[in-house]
C-alpha atoms as a PDB file:
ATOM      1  CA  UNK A   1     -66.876  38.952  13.471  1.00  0.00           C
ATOM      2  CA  UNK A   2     -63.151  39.039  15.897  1.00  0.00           C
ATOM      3  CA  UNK A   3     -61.615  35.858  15.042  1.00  0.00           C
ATOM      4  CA  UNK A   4     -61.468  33.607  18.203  1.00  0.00           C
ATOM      5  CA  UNK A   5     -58.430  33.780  20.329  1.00  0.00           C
ATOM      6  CA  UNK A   6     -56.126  30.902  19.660  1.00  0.00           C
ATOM      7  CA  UNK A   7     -56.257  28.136  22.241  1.00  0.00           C
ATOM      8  CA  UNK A   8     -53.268  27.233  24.878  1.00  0.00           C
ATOM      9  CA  UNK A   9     -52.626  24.509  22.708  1.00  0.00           C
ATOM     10  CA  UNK A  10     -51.769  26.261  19.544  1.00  0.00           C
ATOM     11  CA  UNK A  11     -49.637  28.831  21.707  1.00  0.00           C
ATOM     12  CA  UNK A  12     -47.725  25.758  22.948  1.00  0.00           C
ATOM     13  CA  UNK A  13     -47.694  24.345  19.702  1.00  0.00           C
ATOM     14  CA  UNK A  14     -45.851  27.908  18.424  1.00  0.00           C
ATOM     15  CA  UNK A  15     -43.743  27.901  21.119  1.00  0.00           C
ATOM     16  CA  UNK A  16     -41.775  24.452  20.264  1.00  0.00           C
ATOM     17  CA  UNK A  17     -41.904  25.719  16.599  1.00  0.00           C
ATOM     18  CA  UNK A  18     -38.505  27.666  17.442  1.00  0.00           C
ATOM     19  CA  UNK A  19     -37.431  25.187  19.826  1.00  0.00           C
ATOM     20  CA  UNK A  20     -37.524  22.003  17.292  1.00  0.00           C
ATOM     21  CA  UNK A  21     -35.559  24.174  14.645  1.00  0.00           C
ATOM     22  CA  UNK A  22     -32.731  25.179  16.875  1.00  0.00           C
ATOM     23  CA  UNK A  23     -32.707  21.621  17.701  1.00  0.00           C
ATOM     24  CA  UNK A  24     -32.395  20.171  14.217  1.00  0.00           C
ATOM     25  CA  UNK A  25     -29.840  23.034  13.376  1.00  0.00           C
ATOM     26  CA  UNK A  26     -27.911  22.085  16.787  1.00  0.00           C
ATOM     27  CA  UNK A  27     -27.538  18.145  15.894  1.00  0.00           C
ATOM     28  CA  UNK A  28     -27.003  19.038  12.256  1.00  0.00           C
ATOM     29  CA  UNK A  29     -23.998  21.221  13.600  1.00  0.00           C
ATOM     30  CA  UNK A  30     -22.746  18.443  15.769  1.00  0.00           C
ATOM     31  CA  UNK A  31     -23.236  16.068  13.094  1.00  0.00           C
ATOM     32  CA  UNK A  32     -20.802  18.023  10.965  1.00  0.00           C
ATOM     33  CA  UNK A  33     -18.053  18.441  13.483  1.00  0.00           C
ATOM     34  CA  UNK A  34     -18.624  14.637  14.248  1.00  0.00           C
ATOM     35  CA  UNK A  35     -17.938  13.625  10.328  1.00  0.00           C
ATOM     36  CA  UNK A  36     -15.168  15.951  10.510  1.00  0.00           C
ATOM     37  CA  UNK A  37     -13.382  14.342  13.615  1.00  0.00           C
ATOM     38  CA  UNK A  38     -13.997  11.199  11.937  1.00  0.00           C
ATOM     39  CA  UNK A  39     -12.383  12.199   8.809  1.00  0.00           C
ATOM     40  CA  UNK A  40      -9.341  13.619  10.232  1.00  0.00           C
ATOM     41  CA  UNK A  41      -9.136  10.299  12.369  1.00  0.00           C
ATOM     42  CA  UNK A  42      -9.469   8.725   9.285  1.00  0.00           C
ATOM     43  CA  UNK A  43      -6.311  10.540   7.772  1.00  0.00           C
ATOM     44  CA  UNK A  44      -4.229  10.016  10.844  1.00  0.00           C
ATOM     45  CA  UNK A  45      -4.744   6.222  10.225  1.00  0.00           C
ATOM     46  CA  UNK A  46      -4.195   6.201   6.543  1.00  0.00           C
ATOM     47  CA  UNK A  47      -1.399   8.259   6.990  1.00  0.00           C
ATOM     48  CA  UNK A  48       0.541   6.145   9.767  1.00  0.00           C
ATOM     49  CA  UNK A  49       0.465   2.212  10.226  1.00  0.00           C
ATOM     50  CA  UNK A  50       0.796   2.475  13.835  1.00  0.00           C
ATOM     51  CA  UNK A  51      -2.272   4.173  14.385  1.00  0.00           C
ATOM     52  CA  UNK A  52      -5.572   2.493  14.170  1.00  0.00           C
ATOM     53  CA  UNK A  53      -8.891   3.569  14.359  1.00  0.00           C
ATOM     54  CA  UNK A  54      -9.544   3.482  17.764  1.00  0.00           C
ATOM     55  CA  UNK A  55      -5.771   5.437  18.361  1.00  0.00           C
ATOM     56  CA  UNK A  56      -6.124   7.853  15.678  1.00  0.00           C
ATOM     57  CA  UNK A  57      -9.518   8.448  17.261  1.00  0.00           C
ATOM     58  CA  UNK A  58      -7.818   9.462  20.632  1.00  0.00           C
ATOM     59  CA  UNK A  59      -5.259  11.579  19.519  1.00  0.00           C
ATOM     60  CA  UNK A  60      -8.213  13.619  17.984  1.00  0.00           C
ATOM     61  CA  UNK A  61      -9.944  13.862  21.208  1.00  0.00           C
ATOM     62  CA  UNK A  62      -7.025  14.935  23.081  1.00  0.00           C
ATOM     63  CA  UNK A  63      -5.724  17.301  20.454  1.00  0.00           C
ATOM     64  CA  UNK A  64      -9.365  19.163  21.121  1.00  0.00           C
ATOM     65  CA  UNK A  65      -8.641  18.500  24.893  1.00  0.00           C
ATOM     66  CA  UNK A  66      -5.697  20.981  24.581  1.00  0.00           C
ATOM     67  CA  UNK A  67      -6.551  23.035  21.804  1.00  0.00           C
ATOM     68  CA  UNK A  68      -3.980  21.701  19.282  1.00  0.00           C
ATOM     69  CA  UNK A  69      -3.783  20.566  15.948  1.00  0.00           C
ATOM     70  CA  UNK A  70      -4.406  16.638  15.245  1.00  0.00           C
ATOM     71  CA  UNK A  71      -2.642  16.138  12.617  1.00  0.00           C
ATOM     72  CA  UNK A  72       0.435  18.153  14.340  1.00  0.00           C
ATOM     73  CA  UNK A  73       0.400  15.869  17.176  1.00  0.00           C
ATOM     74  CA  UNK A  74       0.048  13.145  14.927  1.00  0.00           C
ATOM     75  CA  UNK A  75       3.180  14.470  13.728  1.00  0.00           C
ATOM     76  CA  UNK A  76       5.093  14.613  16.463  1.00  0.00           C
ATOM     77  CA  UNK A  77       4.294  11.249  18.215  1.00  0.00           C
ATOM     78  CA  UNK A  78       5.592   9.947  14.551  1.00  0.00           C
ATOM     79  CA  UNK A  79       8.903  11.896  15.160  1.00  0.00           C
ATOM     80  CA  UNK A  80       9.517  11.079  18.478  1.00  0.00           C
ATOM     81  CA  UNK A  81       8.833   7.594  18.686  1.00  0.00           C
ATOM     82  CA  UNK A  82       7.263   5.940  15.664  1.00  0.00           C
ATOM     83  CA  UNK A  83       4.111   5.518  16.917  1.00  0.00           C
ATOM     84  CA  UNK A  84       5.823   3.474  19.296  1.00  0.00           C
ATOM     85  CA  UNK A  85       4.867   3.417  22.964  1.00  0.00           C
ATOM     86  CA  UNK A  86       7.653   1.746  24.231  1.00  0.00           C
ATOM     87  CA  UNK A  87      10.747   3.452  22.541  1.00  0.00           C
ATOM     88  CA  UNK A  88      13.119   4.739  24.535  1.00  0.00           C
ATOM     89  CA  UNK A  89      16.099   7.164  24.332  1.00  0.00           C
ATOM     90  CA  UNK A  90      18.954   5.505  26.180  1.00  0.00           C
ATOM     91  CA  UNK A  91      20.642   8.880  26.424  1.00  0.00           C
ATOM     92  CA  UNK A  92      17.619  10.245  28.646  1.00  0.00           C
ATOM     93  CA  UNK A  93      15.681   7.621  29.646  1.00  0.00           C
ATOM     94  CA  UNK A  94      12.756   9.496  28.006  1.00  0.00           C
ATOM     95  CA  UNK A  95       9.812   7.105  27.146  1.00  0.00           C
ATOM     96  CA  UNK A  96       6.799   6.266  24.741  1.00  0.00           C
ATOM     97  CA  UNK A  97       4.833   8.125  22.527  1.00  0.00           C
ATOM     98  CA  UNK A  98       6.034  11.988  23.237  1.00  0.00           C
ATOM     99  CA  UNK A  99       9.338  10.508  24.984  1.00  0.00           C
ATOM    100  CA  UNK A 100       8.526  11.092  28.773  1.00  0.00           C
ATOM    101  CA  UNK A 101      11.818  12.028  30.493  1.00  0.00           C
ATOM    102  CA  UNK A 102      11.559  10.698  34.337  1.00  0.00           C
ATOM    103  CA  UNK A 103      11.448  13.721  36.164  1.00  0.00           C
ATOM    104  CA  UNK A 104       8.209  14.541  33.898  1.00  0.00           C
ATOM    105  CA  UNK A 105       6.837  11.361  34.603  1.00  0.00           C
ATOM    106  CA  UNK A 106       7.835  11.519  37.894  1.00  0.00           C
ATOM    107  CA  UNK A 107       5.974  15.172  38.660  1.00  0.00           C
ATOM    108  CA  UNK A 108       2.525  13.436  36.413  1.00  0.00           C
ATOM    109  CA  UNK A 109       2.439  10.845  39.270  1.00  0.00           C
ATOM    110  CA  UNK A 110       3.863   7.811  37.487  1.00  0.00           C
ATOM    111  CA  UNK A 111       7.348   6.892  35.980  1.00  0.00           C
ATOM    112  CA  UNK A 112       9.052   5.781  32.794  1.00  0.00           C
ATOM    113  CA  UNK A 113       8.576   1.991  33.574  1.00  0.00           C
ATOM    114  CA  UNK A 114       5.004   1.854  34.296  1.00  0.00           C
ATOM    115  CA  UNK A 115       4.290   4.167  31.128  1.00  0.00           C
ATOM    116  CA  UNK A 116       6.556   1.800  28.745  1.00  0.00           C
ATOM    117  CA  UNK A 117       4.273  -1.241  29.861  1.00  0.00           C
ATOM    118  CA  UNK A 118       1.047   0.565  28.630  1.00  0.00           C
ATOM    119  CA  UNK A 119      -0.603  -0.061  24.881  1.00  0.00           C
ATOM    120  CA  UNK A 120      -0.324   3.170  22.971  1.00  0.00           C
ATOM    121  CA  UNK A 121      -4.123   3.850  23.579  1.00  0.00           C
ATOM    122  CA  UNK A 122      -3.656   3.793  27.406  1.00  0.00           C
ATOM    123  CA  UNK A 123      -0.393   6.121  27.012  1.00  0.00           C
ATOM    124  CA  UNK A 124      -2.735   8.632  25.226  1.00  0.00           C
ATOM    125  CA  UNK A 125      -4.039   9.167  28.546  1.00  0.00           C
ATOM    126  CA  UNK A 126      -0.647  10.219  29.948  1.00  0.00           C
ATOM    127  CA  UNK A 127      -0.077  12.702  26.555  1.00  0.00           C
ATOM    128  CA  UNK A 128      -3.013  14.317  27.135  1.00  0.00           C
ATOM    129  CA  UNK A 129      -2.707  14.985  31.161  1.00  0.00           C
ATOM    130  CA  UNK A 130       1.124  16.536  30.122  1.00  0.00           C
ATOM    131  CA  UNK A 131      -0.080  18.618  27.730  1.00  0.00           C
ATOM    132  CA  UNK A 132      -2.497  19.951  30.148  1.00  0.00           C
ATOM    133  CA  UNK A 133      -0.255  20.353  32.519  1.00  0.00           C
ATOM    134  CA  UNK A 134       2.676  22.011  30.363  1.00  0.00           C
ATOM    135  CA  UNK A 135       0.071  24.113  28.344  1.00  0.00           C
ATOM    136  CA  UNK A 136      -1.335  25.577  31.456  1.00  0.00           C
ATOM    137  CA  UNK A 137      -4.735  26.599  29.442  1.00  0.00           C
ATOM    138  CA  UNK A 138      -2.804  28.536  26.686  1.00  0.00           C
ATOM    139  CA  UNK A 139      -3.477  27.076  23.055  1.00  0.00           C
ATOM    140  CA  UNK A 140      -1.345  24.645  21.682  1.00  0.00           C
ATOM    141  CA  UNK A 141      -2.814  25.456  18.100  1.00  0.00           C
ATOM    142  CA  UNK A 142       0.632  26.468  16.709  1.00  0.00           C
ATOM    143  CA  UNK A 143       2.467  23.289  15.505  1.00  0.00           C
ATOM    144  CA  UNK A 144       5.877  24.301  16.502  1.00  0.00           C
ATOM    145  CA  UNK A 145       4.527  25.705  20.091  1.00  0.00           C
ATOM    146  CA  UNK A 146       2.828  22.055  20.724  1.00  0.00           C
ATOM    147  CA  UNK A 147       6.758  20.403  19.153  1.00  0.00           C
ATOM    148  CA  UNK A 148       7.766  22.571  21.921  1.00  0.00           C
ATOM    149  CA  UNK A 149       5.675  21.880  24.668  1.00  0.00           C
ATOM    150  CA  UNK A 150       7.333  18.458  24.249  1.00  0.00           C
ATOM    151  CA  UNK A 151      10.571  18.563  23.192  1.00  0.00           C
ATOM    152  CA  UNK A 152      11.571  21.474  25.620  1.00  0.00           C
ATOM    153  CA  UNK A 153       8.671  23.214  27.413  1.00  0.00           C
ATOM    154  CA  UNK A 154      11.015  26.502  27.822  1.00  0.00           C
ATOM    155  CA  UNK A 155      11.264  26.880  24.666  1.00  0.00           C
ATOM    156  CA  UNK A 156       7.711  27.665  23.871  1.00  0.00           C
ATOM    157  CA  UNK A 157       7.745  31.255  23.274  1.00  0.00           C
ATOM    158  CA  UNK A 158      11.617  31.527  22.469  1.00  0.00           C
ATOM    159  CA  UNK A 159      12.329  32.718  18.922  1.00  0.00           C
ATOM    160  CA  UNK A 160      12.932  29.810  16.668  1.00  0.00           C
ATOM    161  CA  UNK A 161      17.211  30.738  16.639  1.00  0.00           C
ATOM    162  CA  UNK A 162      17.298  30.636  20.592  1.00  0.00           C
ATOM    163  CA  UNK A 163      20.144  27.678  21.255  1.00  0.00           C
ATOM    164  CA  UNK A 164      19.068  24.655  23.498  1.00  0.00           C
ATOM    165  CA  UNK A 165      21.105  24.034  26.427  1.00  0.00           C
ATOM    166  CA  UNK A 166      24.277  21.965  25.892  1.00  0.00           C
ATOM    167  CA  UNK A 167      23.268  19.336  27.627  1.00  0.00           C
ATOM    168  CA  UNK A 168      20.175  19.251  25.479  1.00  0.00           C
ATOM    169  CA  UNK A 169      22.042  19.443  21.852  1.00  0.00           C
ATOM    170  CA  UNK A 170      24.145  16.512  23.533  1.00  0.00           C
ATOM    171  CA  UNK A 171      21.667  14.315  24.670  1.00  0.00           C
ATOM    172  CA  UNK A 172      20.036  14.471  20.516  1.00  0.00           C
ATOM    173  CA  UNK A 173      23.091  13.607  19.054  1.00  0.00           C
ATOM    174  CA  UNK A 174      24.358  16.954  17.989  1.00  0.00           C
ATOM    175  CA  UNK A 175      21.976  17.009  15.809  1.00  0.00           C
ATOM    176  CA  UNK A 176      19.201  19.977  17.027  1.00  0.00           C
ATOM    177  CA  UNK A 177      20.742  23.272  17.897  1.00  0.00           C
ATOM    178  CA  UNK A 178      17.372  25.783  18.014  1.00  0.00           C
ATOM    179  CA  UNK A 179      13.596  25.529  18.097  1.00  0.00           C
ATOM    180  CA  UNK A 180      13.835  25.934  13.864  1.00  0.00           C
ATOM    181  CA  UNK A 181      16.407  22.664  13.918  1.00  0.00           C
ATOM    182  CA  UNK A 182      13.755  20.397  15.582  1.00  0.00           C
ATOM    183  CA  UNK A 183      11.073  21.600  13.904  1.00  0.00           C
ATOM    184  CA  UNK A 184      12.706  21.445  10.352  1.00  0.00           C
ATOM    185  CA  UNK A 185      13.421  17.349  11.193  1.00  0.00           C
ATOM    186  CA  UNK A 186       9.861  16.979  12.472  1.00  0.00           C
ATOM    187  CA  UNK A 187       8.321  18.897   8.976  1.00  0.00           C
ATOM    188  CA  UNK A 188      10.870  16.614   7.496  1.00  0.00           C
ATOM    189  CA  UNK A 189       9.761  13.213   8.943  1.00  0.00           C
ATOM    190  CA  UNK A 190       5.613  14.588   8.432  1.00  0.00           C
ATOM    191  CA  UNK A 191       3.092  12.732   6.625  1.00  0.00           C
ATOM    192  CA  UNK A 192       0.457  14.873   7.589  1.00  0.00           C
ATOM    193  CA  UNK A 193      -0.267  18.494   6.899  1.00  0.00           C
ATOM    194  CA  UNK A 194       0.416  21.158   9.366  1.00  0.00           C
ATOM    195  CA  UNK A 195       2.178  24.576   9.440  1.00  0.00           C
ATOM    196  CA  UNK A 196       4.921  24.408   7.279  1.00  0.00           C
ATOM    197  CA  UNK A 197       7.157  26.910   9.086  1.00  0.00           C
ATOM    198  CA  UNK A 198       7.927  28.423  12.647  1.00  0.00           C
ATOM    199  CA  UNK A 199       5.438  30.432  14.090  1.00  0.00           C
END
């Protein structure tokens, strides 16, 4: 006897079969890359005072934003200012977290004065729209390319023995020379892991 044909219903039924599965594999995927963010979060917190949850949150989200390494830009916004969103460089006049020089401010739309009177949260804002803008869509995955991108944007694909600029090895104090000089104080000063060397 030919078995009956199967009814719409159980064709429907088979059809979500696939559907449901990719589903529960698709949140179980975004569940994992959620407990990751959260964990690396967690480390930027535990590994700097200045950074609470809700901060250490946001430099995670904009270090996806521009393709770079959390914990690098954790890193760096340690170096530069402390965590500190109103430090400034009386040298420069650069400003807050990733020291905004005027001119940079100037060309995001804002200036040094009005970005020294936000929180550090609301500043994160302002880091992330730079590196944007700086990065131009290229990855900022390398550590010492994203130290770059702040310290001196020209200097992103130089080797790491190029010399700064004199007016640039001035305005730090003698102190950085080449690419490799800032990025040997900033491994220095780092509490959390990133790549060890220039690259």
């Amino acid at each position: 006897m030919p078995s009956a044909a199967p009814s719409d219903l159980s064709l429907g039924v088979r059809a979500l079969i696939p559907l449901a599965s990719a589903a529960v594999l698709g949140g179980f995927a975004l569940f994992r890359r959620v407990g990751k963010e959260d964990r690396v979060a967690q480390r930027i917190a535990e590994g700097y005072s200045w950074a609470d949850a809700g901060l250490a949150d946001r430099i995670v989200e904009v270090a996806e934003a521009v393709r770079a390494d959390p914990f690098a830009l954790a890193n760096l916004i340690q170096f530069e200012s402390g965590g500190n969103p109103q430090a400034r460089n009386p040298a420069t006049g650069a400003t807050g977290l990733i020291q905004f020089i005027p001119s940079t401010a100037s060309r995001l739309g804002t200036s040094t004065a009005v970005l020294g009177s936000m929180s550090a949260l609301g500043q994160m804002d302002w880091v992330e729209r730079y590196l944007l803008d700086v990065g131009k869509g290229r990855s900022l995955k390398s550590p010492p390319r994203l130290a770059m991108a702040v310290f001196y944007p020209a200097a992103m694909s130089w080797p790491a023995w190029a010399v700064f600029p004199w007016d640039v090895i001035r305005a730090n104090g003698y102190r950085i020379y080449t690419p490799e000089d800032y990025w040997d104080r900033l491994a220095a000063h780092s509490k959390l892991p990133s790549t060890a060397r220039w690259a």
